[in-house]
C-alpha atoms as a PDB file:
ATOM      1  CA  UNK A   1     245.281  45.118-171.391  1.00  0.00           C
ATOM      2  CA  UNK A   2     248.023  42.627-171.283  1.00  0.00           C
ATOM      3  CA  UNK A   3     246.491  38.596-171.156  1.00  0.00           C
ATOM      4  CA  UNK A   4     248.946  36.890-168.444  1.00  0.00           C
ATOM      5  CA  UNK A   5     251.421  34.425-169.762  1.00  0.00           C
ATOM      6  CA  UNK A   6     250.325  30.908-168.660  1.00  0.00           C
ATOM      7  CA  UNK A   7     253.323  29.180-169.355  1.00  0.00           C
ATOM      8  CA  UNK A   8     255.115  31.934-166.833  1.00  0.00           C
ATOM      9  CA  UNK A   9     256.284  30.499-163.399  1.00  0.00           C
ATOM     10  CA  UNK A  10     253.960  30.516-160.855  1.00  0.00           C
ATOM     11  CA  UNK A  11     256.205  28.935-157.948  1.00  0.00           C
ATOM     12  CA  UNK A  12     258.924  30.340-156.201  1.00  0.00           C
ATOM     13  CA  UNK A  13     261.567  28.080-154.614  1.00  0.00           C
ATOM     14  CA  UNK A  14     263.542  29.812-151.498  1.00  0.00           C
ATOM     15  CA  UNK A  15     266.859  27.483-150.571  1.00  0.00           C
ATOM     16  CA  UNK A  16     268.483  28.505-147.665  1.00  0.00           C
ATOM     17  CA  UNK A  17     272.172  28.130-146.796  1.00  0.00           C
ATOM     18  CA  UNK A  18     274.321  27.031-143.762  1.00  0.00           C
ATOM     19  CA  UNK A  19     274.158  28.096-140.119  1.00  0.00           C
ATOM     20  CA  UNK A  20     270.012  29.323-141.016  1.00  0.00           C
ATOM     21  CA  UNK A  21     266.937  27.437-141.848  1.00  0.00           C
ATOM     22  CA  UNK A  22     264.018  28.367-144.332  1.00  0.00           C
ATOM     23  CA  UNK A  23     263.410  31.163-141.129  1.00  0.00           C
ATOM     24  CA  UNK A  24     265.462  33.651-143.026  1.00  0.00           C
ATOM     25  CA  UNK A  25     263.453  33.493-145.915  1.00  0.00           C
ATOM     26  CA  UNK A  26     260.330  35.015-143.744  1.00  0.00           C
ATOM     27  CA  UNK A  27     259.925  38.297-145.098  1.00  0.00           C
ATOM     28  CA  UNK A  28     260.613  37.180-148.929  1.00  0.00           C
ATOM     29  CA  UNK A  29     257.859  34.189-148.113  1.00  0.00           C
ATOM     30  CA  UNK A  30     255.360  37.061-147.432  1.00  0.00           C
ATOM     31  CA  UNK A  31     256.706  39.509-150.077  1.00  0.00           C
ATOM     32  CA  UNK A  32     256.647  37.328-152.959  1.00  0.00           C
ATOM     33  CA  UNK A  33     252.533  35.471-151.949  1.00  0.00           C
ATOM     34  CA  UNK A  34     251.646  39.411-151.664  1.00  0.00           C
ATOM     35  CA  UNK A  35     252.933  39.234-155.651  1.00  0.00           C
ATOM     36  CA  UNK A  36     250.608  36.378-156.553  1.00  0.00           C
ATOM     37  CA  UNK A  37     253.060  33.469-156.503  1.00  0.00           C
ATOM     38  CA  UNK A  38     253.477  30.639-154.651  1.00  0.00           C
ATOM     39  CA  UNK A  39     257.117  29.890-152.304  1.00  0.00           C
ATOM     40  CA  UNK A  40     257.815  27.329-151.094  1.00  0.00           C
ATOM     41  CA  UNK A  41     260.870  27.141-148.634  1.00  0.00           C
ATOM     42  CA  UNK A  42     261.888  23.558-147.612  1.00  0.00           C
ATOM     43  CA  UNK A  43     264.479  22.944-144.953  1.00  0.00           C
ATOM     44  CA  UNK A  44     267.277  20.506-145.474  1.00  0.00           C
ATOM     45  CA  UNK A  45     266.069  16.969-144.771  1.00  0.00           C
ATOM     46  CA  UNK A  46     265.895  16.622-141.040  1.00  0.00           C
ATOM     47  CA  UNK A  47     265.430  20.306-140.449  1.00  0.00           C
ATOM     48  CA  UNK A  48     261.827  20.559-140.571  1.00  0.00           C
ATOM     49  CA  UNK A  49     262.462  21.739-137.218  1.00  0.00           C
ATOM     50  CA  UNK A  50     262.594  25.233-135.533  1.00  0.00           C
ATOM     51  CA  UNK A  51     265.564  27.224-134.749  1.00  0.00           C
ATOM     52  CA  UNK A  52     265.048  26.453-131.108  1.00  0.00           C
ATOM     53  CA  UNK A  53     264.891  22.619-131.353  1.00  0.00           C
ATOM     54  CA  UNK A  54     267.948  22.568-133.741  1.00  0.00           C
ATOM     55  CA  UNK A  55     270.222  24.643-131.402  1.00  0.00           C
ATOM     56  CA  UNK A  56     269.270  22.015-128.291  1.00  0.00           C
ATOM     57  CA  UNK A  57     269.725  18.974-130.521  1.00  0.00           C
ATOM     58  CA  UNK A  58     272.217  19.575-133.768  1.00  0.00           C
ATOM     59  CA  UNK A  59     271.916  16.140-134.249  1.00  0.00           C
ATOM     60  CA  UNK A  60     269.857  16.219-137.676  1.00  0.00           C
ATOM     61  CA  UNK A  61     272.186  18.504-138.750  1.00  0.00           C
ATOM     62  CA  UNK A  62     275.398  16.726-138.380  1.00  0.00           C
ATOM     63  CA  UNK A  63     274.305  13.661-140.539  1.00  0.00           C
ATOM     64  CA  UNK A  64     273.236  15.809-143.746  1.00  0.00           C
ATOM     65  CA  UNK A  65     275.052  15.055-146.942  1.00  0.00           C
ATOM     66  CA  UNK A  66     275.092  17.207-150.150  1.00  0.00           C
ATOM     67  CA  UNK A  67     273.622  14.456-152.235  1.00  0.00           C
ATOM     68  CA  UNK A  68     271.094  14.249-149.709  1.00  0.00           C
ATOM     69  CA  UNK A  69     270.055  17.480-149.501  1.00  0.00           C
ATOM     70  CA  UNK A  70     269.580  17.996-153.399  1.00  0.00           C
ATOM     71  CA  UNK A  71     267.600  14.778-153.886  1.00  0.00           C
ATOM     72  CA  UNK A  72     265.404  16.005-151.286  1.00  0.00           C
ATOM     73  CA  UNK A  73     264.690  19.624-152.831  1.00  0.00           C
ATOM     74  CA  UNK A  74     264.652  17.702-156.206  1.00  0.00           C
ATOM     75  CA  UNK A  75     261.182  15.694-154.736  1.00  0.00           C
ATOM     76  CA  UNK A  76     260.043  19.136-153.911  1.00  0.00           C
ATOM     77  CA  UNK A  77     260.154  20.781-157.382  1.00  0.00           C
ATOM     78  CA  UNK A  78     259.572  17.373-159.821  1.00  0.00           C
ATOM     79  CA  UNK A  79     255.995  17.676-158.477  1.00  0.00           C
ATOM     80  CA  UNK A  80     255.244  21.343-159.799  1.00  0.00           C
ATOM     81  CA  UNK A  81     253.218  22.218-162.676  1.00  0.00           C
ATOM     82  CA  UNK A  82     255.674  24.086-164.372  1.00  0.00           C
ATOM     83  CA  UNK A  83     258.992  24.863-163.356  1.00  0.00           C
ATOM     84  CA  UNK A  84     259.412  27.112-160.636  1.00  0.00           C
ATOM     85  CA  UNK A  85     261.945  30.294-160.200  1.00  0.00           C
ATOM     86  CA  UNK A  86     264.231  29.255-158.078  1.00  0.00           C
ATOM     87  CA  UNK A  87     266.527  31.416-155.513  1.00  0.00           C
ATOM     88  CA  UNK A  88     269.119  30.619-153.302  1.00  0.00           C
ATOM     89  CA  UNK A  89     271.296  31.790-151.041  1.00  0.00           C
ATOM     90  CA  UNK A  90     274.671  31.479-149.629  1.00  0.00           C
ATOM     91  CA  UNK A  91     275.231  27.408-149.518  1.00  0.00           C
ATOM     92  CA  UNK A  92     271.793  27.179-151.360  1.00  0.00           C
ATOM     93  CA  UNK A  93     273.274  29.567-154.152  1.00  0.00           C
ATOM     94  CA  UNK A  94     275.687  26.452-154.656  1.00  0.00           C
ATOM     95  CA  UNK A  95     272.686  24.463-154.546  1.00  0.00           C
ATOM     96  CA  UNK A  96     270.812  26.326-157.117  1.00  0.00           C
ATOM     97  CA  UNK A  97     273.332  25.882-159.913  1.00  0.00           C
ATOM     98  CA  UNK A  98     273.249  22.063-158.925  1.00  0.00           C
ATOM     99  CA  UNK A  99     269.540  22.064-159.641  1.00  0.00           C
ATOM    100  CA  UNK A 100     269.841  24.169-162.717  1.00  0.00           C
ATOM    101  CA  UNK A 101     272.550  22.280-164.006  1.00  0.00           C
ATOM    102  CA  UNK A 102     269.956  18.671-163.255  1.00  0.00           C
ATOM    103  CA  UNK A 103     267.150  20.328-165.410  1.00  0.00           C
ATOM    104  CA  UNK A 104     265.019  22.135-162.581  1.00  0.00           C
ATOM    105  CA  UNK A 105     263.688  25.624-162.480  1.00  0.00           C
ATOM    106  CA  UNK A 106     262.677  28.105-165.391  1.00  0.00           C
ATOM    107  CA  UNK A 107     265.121  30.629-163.801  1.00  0.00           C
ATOM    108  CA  UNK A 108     267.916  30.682-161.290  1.00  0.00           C
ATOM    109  CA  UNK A 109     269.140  32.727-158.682  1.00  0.00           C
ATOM    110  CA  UNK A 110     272.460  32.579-156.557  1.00  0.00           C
ATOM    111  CA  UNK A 111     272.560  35.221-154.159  1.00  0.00           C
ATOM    112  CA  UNK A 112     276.070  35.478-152.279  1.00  0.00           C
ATOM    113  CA  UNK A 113     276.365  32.082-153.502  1.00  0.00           C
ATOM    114  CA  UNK A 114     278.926  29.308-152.370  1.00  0.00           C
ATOM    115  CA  UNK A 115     281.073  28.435-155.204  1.00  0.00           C
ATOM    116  CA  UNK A 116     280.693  24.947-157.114  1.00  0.00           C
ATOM    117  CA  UNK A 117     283.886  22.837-157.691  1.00  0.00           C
ATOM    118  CA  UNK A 118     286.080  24.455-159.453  1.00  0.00           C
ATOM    119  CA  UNK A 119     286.320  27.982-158.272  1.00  0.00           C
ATOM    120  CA  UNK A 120     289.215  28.383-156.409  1.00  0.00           C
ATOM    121  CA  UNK A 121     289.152  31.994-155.010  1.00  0.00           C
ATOM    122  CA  UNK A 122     289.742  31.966-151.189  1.00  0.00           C
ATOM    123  CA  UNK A 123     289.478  35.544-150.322  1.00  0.00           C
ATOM    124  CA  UNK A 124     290.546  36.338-146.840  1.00  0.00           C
ATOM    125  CA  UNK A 125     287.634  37.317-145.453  1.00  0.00           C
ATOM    126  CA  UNK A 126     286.481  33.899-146.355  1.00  0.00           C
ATOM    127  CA  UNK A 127     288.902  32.368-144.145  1.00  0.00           C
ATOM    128  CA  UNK A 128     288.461  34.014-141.501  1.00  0.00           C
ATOM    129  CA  UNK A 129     284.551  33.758-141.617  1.00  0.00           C
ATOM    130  CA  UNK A 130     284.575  29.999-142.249  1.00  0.00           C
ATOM    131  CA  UNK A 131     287.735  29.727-139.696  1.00  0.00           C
ATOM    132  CA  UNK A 132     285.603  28.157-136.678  1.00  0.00           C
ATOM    133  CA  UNK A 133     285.078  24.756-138.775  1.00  0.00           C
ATOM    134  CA  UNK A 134     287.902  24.916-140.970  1.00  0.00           C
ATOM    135  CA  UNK A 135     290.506  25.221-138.014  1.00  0.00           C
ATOM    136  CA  UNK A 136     290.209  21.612-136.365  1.00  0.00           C
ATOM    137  CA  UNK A 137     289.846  18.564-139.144  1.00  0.00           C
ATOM    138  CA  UNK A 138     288.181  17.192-135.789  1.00  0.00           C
ATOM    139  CA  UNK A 139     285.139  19.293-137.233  1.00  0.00           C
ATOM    140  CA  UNK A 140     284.269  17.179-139.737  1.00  0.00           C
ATOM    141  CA  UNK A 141     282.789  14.569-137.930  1.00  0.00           C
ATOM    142  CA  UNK A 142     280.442  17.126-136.153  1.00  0.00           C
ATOM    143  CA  UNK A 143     278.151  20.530-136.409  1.00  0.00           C
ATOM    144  CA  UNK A 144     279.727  24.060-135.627  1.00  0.00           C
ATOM    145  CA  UNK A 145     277.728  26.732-134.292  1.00  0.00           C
ATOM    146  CA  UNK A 146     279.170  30.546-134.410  1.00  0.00           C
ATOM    147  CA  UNK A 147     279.111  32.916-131.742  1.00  0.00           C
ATOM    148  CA  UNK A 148     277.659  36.144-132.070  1.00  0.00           C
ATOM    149  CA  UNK A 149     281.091  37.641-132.707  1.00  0.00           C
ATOM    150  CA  UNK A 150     281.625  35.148-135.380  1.00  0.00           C
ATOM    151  CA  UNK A 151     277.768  35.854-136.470  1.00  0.00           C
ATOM    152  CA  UNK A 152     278.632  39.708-136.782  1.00  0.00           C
ATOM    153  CA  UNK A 153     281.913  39.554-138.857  1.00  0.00           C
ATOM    154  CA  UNK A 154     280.511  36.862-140.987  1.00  0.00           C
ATOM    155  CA  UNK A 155     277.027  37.105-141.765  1.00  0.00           C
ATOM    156  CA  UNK A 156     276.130  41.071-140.354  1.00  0.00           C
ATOM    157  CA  UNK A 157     278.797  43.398-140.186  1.00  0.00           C
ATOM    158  CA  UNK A 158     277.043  46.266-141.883  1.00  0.00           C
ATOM    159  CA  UNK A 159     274.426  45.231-139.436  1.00  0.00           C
ATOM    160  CA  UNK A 160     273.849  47.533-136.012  1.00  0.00           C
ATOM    161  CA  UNK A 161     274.741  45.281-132.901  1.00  0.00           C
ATOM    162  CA  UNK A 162     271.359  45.409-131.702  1.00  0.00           C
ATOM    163  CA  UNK A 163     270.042  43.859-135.203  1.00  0.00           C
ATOM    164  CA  UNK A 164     272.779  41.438-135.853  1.00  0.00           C
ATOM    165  CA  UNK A 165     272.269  39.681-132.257  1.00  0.00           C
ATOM    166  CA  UNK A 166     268.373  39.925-132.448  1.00  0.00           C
ATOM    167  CA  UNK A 167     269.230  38.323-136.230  1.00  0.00           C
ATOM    168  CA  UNK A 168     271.842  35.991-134.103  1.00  0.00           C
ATOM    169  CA  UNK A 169     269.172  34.513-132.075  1.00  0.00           C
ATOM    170  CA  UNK A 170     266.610  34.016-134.408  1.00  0.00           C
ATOM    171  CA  UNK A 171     268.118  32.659-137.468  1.00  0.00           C
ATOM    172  CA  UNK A 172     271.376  30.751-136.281  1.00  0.00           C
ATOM    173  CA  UNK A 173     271.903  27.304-135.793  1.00  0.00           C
ATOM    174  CA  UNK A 174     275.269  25.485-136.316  1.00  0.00           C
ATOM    175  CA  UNK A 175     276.610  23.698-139.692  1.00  0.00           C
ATOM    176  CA  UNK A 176     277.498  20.778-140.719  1.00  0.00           C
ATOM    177  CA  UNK A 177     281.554  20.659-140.765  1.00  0.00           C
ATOM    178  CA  UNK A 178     281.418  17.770-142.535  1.00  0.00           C
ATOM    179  CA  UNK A 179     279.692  19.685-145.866  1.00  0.00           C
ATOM    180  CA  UNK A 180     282.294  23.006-145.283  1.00  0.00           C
ATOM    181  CA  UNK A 181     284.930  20.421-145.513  1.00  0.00           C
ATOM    182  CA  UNK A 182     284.024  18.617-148.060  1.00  0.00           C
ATOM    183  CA  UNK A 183     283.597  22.081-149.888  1.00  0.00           C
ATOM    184  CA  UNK A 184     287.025  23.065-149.654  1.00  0.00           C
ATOM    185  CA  UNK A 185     288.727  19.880-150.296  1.00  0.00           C
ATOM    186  CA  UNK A 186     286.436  19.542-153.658  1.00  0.00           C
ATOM    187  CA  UNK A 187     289.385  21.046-155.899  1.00  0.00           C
ATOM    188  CA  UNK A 188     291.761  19.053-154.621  1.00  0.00           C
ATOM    189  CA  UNK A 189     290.458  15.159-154.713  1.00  0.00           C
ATOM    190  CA  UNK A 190     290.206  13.324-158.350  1.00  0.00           C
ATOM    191  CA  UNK A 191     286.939  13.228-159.936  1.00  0.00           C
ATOM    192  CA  UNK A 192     283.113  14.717-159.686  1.00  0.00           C
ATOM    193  CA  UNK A 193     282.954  15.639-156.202  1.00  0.00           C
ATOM    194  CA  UNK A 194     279.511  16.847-154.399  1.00  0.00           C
ATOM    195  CA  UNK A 195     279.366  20.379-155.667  1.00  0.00           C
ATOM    196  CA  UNK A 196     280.172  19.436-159.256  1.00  0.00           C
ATOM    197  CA  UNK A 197     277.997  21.083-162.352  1.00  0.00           C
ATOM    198  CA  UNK A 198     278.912  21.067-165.840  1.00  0.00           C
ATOM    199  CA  UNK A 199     279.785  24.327-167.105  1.00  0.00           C
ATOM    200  CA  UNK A 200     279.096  23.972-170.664  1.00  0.00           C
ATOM    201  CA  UNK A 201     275.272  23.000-170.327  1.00  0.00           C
ATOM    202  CA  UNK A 202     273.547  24.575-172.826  1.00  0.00           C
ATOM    203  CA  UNK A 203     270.147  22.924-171.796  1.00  0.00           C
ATOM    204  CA  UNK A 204     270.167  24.850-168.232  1.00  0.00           C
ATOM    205  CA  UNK A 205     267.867  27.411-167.283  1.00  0.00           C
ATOM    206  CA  UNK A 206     269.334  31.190-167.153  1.00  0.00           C
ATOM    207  CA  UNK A 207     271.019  31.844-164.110  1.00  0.00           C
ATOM    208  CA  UNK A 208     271.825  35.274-161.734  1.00  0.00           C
ATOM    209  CA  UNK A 209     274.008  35.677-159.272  1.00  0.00           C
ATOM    210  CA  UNK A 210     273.773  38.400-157.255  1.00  0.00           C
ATOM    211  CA  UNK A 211     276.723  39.735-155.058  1.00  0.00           C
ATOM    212  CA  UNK A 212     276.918  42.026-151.162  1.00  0.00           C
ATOM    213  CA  UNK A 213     279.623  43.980-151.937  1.00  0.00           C
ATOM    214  CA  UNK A 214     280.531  44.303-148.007  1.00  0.00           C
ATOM    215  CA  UNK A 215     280.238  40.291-148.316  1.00  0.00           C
ATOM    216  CA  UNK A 216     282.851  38.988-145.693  1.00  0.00           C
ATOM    217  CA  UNK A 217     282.167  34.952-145.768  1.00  0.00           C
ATOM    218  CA  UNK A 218     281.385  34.726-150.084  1.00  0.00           C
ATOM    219  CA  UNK A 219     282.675  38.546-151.251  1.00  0.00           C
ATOM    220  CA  UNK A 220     282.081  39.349-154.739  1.00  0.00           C
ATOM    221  CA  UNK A 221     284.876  37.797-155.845  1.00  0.00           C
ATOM    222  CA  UNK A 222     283.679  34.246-155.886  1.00  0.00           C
ATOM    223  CA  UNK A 223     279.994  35.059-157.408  1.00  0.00           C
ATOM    224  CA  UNK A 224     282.759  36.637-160.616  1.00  0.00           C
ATOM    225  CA  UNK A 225     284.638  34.150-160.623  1.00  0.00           C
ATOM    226  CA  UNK A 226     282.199  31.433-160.225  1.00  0.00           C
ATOM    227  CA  UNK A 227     280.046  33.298-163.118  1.00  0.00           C
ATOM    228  CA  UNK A 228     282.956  33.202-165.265  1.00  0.00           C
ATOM    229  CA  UNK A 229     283.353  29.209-165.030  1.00  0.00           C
ATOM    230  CA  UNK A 230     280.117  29.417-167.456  1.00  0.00           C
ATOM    231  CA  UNK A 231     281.144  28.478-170.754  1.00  0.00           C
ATOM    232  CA  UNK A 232     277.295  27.018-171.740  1.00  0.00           C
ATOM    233  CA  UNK A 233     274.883  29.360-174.594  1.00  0.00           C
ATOM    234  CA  UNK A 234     272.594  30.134-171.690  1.00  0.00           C
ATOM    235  CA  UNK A 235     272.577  33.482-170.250  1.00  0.00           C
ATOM    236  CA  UNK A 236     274.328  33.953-167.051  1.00  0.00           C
ATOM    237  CA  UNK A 237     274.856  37.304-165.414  1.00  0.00           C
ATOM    238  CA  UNK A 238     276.149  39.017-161.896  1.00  0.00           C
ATOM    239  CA  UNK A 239     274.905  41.543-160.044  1.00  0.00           C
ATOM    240  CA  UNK A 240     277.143  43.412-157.407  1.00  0.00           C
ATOM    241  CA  UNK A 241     274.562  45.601-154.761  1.00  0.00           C
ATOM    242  CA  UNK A 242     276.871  48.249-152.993  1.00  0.00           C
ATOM    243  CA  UNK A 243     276.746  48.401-149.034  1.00  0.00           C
ATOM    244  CA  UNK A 244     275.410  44.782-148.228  1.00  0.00           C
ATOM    245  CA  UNK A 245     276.937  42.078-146.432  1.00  0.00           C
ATOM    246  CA  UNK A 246     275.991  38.430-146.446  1.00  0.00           C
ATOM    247  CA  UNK A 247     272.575  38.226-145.046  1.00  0.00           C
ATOM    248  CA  UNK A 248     271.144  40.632-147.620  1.00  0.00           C
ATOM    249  CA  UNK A 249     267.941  39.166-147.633  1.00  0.00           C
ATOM    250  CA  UNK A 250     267.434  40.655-143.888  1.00  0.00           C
ATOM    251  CA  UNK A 251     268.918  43.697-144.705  1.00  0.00           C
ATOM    252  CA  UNK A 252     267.404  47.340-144.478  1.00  0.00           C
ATOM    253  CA  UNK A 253     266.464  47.489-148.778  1.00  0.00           C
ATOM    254  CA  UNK A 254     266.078  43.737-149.227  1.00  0.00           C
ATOM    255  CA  UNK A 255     262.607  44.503-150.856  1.00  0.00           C
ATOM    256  CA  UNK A 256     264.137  46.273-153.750  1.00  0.00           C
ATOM    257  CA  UNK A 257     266.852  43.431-154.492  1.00  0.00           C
ATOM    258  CA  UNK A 258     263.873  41.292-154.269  1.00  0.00           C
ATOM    259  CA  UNK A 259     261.507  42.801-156.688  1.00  0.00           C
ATOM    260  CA  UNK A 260     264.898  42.958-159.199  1.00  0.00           C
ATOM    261  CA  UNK A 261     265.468  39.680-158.596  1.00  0.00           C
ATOM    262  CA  UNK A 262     261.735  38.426-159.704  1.00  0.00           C
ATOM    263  CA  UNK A 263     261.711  40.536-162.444  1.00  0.00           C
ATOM    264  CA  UNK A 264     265.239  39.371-164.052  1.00  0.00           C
ATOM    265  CA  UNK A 265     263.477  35.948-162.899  1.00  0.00           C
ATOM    266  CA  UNK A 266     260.317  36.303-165.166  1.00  0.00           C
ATOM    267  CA  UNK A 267     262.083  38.118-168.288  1.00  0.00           C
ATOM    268  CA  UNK A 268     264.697  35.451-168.392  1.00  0.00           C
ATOM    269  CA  UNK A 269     263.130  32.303-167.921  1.00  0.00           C
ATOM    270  CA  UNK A 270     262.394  29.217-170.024  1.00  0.00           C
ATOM    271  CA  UNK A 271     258.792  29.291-170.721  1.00  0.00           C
END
């Protein structure tokens, strides 16, 4: 009989990314306490809201910050017993490595990840997905919702219609233009900007990303190259999953990318 390893993570830490809330974490929430663990899923700060509230009243959403939103999932974590796994995806991919690269987590996880400063693939796809904020500097003083068109070619288009608008109306909620500006101008201003992490870290924890290779708004291409930025002793790795498009962890299969995910999680991490 094998004796549990009590130095193992116990927690589970679920970052979302832009136009969703901790929502689309739901069925990972209930897979992952069915394993044992404990998740936790925190909104961004102001966003302890539901979907419903947000959509009537984006306010809350157009004054978050980057800084903001990692010292607030940074007073989430420092409390934990031991340092939790953490996972996140899309914007919270970019997150993740923040966190990781601040001393959090026993193991990381970017799934579909935004890239940190630094990588400068734009595929296409990515222009046109992130096109209805990017196309008016106007947008940066305000939130930007998609429409279910935008939804579809962006976030579902290996999706059926019928489950990318039922996805459409439960999940989406507009995002801050400020924060996708800010992303994109990143390379191009002097200095550490928001989305900054040192690549040569050798005291972060190991770190995944995992890729959709049908991914129309962060394709594989960014997860490579952003892996590749890594220059650090700790292991970092990427993971391409044929046939999924951004919102993976809603699509048909999810529960086998996230029992692979755990279990790269617990082999790799920092005890």
């Amino acid at each position: 009989m094998t004796t549990p390893d009590p130095n193992a993570p116990d927690t589970i830490v679920l970052v979302h990314g832009f136009w969703v809330t901790p929502r689309s974490w739901e069925n990972w929430i209930s897979h992952y306490e069915k394993r044992g663990y404990r998740v936790i899923a925190p909104a961004y700060p102001g966003l302890e809201v539901e979907v419903e509230a947000l959509n009537a009243d984006p306010t809350p959403i157009d004054k978050l910050t980057v800084p903001a939103i990692i010292e607030h999932l940074e007073s989430v974590i420092r409390p934990l017993p031991k340092p939790p796994i953490i996972i996140g995806h899309s914007a919270g991919g970019a997150f993740t490595q923040i966190l990781l690269d601040h001393g959090f987590g026993a193991a990381g996880v970017a799934m579909n990840s935004a890239p940190t400063e630094g990588v400068r693939v734009v595929p296409l796809s990515q222009v046109k997905s992130t096109f209805p904020v990017l196309r008016s500097p106007a947008n940066r003083h305000r939130s930007v919702g998609l429409t279910l068109e935008e939804w579809r070619y962006a976030f579902t288009n290996t999706f059926t219609d019928e489950e990318s608008e039922a996805l459409w109306k439960r999940y989406a909620i507009p995002a801050n233009g400020g924060i996708l500006w800010g992303s994109v101008l990143a390379n191009f201003q002097p200095g550490h900007q928001d989305t900054w992490v040192d690549y040569h870290n050798d005291n972060r924890a190991p770190l995944l990303f995992i890729s959709g290779s049908e991914d129309h708004i962060m394709p594989p291409a960014v997860q490579r190259s952003n892996a590749k930025h890594y220059k650090s002793d700790t292991h970092t790795e990427h993971v391409e999953y044929p046939g999924y498009a951004h919102l993976l962890p809603a699509q048909q299969g999810w529960e086998q990318i996230a029992d692979d995910v755990l279990s790269w999680a617990v082999e790799h991490a920092r005890r």
